[in-house]
PDB file of N, CA and C in Angstrom:
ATOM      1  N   UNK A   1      33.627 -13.420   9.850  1.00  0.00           N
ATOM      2  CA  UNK A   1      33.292 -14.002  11.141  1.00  0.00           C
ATOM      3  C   UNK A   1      31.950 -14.719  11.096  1.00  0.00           C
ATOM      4  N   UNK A   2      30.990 -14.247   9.850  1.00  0.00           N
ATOM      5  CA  UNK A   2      29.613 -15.061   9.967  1.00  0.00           C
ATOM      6  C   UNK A   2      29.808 -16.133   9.682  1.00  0.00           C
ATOM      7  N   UNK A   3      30.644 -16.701   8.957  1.00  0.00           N
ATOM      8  CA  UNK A   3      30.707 -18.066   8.408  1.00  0.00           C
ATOM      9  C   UNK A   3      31.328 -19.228   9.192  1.00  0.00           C
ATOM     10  N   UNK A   4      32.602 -18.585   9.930  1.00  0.00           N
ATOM     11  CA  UNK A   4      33.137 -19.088  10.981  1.00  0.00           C
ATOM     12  C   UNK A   4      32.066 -19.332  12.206  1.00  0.00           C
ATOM     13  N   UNK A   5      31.138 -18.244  12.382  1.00  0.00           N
ATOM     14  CA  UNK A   5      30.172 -18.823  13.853  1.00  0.00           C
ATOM     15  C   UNK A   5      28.797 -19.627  12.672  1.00  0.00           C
ATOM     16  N   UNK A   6      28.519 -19.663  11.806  1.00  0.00           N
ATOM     17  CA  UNK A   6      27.628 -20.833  11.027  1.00  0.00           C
ATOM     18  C   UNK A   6      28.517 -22.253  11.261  1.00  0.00           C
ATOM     19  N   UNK A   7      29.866 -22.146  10.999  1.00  0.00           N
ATOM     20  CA  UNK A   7      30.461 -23.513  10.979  1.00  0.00           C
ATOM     21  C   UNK A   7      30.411 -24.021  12.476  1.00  0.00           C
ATOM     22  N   UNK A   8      30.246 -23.333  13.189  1.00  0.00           N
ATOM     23  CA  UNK A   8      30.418 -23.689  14.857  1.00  0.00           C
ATOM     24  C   UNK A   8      29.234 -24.149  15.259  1.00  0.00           C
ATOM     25  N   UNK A   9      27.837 -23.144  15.068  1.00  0.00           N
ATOM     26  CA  UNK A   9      26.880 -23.672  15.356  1.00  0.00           C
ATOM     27  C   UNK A   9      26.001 -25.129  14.240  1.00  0.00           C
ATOM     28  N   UNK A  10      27.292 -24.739  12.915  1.00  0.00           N
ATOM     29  CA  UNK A  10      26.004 -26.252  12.449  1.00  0.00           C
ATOM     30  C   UNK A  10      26.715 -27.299  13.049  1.00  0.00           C
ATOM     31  N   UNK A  11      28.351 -27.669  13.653  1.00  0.00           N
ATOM     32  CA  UNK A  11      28.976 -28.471  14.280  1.00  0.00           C
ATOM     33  C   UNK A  11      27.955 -28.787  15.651  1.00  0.00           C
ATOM     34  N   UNK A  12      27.711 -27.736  16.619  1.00  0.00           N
ATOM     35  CA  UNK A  12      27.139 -27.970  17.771  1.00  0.00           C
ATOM     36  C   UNK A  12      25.639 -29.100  17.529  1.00  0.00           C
ATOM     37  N   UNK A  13      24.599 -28.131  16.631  1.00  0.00           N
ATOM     38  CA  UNK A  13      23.854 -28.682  15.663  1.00  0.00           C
ATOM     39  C   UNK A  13      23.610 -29.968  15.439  1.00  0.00           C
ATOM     40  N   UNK A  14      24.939 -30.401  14.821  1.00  0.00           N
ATOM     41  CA  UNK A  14      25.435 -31.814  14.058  1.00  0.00           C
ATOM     42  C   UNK A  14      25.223 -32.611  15.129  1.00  0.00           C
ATOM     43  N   UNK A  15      25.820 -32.388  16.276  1.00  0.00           N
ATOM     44  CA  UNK A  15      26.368 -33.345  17.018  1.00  0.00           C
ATOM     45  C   UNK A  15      25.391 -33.526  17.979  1.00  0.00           C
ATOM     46  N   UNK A  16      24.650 -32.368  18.276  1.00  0.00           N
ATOM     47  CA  UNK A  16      23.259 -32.754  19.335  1.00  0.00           C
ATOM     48  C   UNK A  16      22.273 -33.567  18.531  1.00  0.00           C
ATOM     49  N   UNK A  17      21.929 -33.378  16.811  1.00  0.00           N
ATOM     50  CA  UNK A  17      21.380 -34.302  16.362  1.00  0.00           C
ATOM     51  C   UNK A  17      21.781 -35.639  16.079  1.00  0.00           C
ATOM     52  N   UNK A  18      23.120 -35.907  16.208  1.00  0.00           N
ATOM     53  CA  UNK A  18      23.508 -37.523  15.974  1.00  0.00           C
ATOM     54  C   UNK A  18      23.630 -37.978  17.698  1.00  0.00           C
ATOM     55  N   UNK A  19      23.749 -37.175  18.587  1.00  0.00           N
ATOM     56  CA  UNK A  19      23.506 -37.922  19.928  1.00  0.00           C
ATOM     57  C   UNK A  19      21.699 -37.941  20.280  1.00  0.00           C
ATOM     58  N   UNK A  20      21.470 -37.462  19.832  1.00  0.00           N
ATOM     59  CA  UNK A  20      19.863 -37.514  19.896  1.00  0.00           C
ATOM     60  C   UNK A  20      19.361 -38.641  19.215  1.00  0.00           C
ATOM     61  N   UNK A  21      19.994 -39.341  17.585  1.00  0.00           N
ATOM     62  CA  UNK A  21      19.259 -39.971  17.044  1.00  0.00           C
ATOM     63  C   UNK A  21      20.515 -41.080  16.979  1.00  0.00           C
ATOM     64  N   UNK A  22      20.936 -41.935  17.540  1.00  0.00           N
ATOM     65  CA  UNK A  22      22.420 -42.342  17.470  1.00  0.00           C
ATOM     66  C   UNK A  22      22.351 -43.725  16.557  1.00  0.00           C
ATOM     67  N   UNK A  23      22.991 -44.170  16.034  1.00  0.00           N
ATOM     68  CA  UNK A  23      23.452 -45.063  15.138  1.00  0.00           C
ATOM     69  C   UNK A  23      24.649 -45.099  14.335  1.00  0.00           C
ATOM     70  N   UNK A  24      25.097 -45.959  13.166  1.00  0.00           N
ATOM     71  CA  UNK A  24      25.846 -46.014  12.894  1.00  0.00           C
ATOM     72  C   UNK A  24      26.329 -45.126  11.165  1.00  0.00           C
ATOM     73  N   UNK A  25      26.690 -43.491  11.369  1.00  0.00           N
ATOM     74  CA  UNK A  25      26.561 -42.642  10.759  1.00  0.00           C
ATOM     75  C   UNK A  25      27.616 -42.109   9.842  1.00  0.00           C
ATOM     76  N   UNK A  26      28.607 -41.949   8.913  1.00  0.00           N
ATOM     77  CA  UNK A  26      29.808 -41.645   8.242  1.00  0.00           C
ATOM     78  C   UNK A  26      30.308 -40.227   8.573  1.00  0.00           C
ATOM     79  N   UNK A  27      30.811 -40.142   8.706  1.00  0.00           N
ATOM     80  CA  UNK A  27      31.843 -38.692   8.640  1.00  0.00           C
ATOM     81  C   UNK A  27      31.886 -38.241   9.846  1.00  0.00           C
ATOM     82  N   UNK A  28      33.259 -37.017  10.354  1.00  0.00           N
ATOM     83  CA  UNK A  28      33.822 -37.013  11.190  1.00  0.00           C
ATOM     84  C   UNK A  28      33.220 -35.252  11.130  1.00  0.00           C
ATOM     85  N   UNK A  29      34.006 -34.278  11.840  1.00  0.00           N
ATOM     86  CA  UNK A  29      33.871 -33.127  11.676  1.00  0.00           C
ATOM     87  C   UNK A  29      33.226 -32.389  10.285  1.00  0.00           C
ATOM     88  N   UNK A  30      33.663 -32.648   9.616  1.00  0.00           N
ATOM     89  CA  UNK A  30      33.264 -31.916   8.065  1.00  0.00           C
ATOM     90  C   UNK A  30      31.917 -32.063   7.988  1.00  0.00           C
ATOM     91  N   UNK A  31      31.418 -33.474   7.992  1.00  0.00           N
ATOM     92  CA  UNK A  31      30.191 -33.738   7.573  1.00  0.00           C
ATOM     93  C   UNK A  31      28.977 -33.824   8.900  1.00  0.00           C
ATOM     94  N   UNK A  32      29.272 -33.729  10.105  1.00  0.00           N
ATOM     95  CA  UNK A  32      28.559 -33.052  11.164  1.00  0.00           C
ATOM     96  C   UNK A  32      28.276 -32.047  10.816  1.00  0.00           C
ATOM     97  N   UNK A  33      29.466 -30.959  10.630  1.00  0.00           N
ATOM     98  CA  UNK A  33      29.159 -29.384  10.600  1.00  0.00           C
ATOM     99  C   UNK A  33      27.953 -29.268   9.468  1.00  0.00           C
ATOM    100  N   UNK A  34      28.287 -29.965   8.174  1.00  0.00           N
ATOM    101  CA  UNK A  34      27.510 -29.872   6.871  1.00  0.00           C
ATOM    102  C   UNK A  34      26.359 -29.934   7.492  1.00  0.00           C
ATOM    103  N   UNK A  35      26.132 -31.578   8.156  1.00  0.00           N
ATOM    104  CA  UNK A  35      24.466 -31.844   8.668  1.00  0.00           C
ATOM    105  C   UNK A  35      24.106 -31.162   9.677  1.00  0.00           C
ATOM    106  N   UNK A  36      24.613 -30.027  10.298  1.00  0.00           N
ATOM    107  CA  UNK A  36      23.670 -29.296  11.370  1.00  0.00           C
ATOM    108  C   UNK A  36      23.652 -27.911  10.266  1.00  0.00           C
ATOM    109  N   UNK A  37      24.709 -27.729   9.479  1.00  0.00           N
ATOM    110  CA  UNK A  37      24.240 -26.080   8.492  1.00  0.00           C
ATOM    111  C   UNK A  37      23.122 -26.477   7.864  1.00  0.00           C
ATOM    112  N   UNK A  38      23.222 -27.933   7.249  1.00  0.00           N
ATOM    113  CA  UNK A  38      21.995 -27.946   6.091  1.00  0.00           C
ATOM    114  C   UNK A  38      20.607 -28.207   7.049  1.00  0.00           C
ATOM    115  N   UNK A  39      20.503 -28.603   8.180  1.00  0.00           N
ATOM    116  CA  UNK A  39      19.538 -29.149   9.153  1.00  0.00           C
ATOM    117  C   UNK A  39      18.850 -27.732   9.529  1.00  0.00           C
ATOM    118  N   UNK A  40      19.613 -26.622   9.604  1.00  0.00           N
ATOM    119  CA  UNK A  40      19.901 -25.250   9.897  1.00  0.00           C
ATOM    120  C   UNK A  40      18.727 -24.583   8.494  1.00  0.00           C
ATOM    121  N   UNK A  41      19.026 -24.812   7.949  1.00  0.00           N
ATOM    122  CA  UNK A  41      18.358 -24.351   6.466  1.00  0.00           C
ATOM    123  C   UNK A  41      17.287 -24.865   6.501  1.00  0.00           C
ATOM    124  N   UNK A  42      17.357 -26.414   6.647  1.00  0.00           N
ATOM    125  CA  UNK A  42      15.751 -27.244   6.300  1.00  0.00           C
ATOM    126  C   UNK A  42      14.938 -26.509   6.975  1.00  0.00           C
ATOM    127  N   UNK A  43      15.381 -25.996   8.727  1.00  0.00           N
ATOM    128  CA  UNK A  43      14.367 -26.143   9.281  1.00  0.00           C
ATOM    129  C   UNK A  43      13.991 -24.120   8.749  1.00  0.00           C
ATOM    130  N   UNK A  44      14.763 -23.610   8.595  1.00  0.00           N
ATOM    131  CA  UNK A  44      14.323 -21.965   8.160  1.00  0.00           C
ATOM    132  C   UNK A  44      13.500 -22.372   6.770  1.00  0.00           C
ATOM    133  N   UNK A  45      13.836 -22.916   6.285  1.00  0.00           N
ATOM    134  CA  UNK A  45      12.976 -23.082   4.747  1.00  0.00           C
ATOM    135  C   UNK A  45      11.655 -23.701   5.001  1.00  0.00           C
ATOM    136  N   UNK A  46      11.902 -24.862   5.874  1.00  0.00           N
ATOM    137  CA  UNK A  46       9.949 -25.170   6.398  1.00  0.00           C
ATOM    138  C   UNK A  46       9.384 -24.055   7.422  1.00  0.00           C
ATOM    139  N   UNK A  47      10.446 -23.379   8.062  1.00  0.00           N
ATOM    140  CA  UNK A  47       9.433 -22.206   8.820  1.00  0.00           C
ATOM    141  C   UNK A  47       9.083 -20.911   7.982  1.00  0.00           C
ATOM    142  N   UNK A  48       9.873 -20.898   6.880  1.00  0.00           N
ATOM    143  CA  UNK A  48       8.987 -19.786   5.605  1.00  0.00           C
ATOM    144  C   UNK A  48       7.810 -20.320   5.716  1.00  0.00           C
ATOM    145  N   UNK A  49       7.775 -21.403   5.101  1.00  0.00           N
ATOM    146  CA  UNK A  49       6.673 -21.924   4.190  1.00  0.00           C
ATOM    147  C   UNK A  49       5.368 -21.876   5.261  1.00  0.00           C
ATOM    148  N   UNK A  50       5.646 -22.422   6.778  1.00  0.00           N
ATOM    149  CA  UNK A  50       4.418 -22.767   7.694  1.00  0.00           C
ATOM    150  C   UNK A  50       4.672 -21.364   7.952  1.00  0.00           C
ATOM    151  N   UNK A  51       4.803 -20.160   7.998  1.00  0.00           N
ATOM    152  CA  UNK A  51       4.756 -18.951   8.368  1.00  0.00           C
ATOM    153  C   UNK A  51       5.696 -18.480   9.682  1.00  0.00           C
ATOM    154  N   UNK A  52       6.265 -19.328   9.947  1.00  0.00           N
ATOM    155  CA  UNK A  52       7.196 -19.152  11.365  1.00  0.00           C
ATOM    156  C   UNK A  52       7.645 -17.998  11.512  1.00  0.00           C
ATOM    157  N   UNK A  53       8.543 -17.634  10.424  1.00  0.00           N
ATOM    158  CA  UNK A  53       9.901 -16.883   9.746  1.00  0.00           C
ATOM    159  C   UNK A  53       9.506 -16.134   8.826  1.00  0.00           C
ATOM    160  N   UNK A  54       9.979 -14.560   9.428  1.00  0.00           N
ATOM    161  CA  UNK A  54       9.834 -13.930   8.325  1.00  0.00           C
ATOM    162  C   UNK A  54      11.110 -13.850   7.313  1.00  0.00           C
ATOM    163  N   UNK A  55      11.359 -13.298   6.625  1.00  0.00           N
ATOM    164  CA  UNK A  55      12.503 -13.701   5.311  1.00  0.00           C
ATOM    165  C   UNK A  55      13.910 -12.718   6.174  1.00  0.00           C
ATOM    166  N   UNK A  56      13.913 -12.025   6.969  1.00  0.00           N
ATOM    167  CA  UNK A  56      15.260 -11.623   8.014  1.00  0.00           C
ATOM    168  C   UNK A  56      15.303 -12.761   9.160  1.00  0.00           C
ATOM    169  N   UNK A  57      14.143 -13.574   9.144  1.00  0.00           N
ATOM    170  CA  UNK A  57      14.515 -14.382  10.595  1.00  0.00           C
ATOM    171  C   UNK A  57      15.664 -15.420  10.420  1.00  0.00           C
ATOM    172  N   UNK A  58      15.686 -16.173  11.393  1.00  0.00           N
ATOM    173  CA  UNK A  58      17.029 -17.210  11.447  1.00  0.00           C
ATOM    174  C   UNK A  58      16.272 -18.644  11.986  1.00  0.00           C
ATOM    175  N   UNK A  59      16.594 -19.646  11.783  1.00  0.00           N
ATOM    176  CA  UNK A  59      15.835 -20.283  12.158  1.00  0.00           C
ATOM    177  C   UNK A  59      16.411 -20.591  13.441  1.00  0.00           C
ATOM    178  N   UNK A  60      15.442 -21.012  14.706  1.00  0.00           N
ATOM    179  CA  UNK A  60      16.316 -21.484  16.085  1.00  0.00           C
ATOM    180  C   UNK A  60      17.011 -22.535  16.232  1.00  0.00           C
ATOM    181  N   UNK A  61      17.750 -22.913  17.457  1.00  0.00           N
ATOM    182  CA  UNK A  61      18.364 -23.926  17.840  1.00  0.00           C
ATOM    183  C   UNK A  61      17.682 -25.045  17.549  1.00  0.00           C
ATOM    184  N   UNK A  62      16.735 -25.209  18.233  1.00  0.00           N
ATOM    185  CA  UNK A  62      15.956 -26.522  18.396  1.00  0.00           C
ATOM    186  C   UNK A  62      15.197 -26.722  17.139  1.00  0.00           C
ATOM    187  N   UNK A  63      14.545 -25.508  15.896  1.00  0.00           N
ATOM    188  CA  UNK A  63      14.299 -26.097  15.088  1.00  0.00           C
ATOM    189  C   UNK A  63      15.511 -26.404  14.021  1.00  0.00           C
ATOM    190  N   UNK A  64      16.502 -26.065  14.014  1.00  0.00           N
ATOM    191  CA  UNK A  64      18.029 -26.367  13.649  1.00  0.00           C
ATOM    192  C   UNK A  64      18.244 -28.135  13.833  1.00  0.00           C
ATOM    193  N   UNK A  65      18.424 -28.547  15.110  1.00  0.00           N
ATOM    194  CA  UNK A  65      18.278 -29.889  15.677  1.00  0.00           C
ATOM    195  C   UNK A  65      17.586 -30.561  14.896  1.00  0.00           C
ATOM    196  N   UNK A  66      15.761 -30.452  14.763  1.00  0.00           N
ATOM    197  CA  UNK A  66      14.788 -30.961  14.311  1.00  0.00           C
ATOM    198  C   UNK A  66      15.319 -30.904  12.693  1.00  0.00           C
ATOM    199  N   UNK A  67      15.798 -29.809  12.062  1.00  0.00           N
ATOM    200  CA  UNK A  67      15.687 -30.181  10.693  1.00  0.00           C
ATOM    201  C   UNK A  67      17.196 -31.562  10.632  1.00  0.00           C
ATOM    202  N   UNK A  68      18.235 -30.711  11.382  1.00  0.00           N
ATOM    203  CA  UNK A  68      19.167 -31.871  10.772  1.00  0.00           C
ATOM    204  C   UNK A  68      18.526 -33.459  11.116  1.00  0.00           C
ATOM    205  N   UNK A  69      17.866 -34.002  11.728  1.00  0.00           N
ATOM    206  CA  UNK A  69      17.231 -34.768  12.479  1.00  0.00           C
ATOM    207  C   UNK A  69      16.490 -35.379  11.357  1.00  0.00           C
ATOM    208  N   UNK A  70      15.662 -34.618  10.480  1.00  0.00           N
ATOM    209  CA  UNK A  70      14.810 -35.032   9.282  1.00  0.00           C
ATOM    210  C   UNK A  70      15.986 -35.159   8.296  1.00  0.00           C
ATOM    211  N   UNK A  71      17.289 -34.385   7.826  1.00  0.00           N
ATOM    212  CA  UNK A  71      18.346 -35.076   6.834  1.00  0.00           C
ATOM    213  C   UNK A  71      18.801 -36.402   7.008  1.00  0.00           C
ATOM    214  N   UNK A  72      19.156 -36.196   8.855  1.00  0.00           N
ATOM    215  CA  UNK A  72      19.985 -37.547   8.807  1.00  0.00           C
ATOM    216  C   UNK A  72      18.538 -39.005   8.971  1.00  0.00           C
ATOM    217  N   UNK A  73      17.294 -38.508   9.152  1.00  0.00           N
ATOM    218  CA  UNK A  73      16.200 -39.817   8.829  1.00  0.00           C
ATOM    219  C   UNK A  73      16.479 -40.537   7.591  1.00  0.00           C
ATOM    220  N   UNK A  74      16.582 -39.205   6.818  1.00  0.00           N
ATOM    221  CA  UNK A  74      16.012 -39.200   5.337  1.00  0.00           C
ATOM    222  C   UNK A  74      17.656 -39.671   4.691  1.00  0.00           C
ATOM    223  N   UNK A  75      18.928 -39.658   4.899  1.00  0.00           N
ATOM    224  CA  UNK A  75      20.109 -40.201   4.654  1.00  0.00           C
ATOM    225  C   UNK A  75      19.737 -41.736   5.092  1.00  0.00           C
ATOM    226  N   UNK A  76      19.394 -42.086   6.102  1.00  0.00           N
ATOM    227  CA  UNK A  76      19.366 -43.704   7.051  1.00  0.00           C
ATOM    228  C   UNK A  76      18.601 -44.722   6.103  1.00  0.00           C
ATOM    229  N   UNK A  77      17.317 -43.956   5.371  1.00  0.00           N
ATOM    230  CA  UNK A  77      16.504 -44.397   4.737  1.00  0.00           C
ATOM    231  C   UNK A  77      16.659 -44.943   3.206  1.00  0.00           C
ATOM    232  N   UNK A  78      17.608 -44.141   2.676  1.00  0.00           N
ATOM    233  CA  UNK A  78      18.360 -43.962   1.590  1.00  0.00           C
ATOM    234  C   UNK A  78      19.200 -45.386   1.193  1.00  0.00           C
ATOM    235  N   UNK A  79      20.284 -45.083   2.375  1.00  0.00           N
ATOM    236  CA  UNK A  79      21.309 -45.978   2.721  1.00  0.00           C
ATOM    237  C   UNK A  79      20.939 -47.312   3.001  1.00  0.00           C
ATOM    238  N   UNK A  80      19.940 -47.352   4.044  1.00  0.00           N
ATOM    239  CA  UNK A  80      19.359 -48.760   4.046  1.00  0.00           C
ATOM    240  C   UNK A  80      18.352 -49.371   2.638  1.00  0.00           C
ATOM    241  N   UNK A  81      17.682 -48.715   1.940  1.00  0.00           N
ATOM    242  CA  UNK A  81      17.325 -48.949   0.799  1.00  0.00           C
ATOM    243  C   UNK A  81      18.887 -49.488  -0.196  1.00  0.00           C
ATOM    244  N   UNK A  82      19.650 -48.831  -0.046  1.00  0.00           N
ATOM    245  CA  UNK A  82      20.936 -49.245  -0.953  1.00  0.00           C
ATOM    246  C   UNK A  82      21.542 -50.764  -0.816  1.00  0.00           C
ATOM    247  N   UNK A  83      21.641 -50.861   0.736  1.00  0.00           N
ATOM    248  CA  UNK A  83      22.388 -51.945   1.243  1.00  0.00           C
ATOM    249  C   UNK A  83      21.084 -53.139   1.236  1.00  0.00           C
ATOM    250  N   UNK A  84      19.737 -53.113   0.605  1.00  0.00           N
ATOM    251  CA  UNK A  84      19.084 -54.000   0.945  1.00  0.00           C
ATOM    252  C   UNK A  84      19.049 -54.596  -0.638  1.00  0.00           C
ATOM    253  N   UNK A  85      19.586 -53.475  -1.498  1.00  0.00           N
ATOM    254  CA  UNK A  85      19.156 -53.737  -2.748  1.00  0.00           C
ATOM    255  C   UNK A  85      20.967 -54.595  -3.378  1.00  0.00           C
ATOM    256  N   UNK A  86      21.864 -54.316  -2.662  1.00  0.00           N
ATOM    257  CA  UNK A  86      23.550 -54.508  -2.853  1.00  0.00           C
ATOM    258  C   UNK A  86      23.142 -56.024  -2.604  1.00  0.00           C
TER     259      UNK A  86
END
């Protein structure tokens, strides 16, 4: 059941960060869910490091949002570097 409510909340996740930052983005369900789990992680792995989180914590909603928010910058940036160089 943990993995099933991770896939739900990195979907919710996903999708508050691509209506938050909106443009023109690839993938449908699969790769939302991916970018709010991994957005989910970024932001617990920078709240180790700045002391947020202790190593049982979880990271929150909103810093959840904020990290997927810094993947999908850091994807836009990527991509447009690609298509400038194509």
């Amino acid at each position: 059941m943990h993995i099933i409510g991770m896939i739900i909340i990195g979907l919710i996740v996903g999708i508050v960060a691509k209506l938050l930052m909106p443009g023109r983005d690839p993938g449908g369900f699969v790769i939302t869910a991916l970018l709010g789990i991994a957005g989910s992680l970024v932001a617990y792995y920078i709240g180790r490091a700045v002391g947020w989180y202790r190593p049982d914590d979880s990271a929150g909603f909103i810093a959840s949002v904020i990290g997927a928010i810094i993947l999908l910058a850091l994807y836009r940036m990527v991509t447009r570097n690609r298509q400038i160089q194509a």
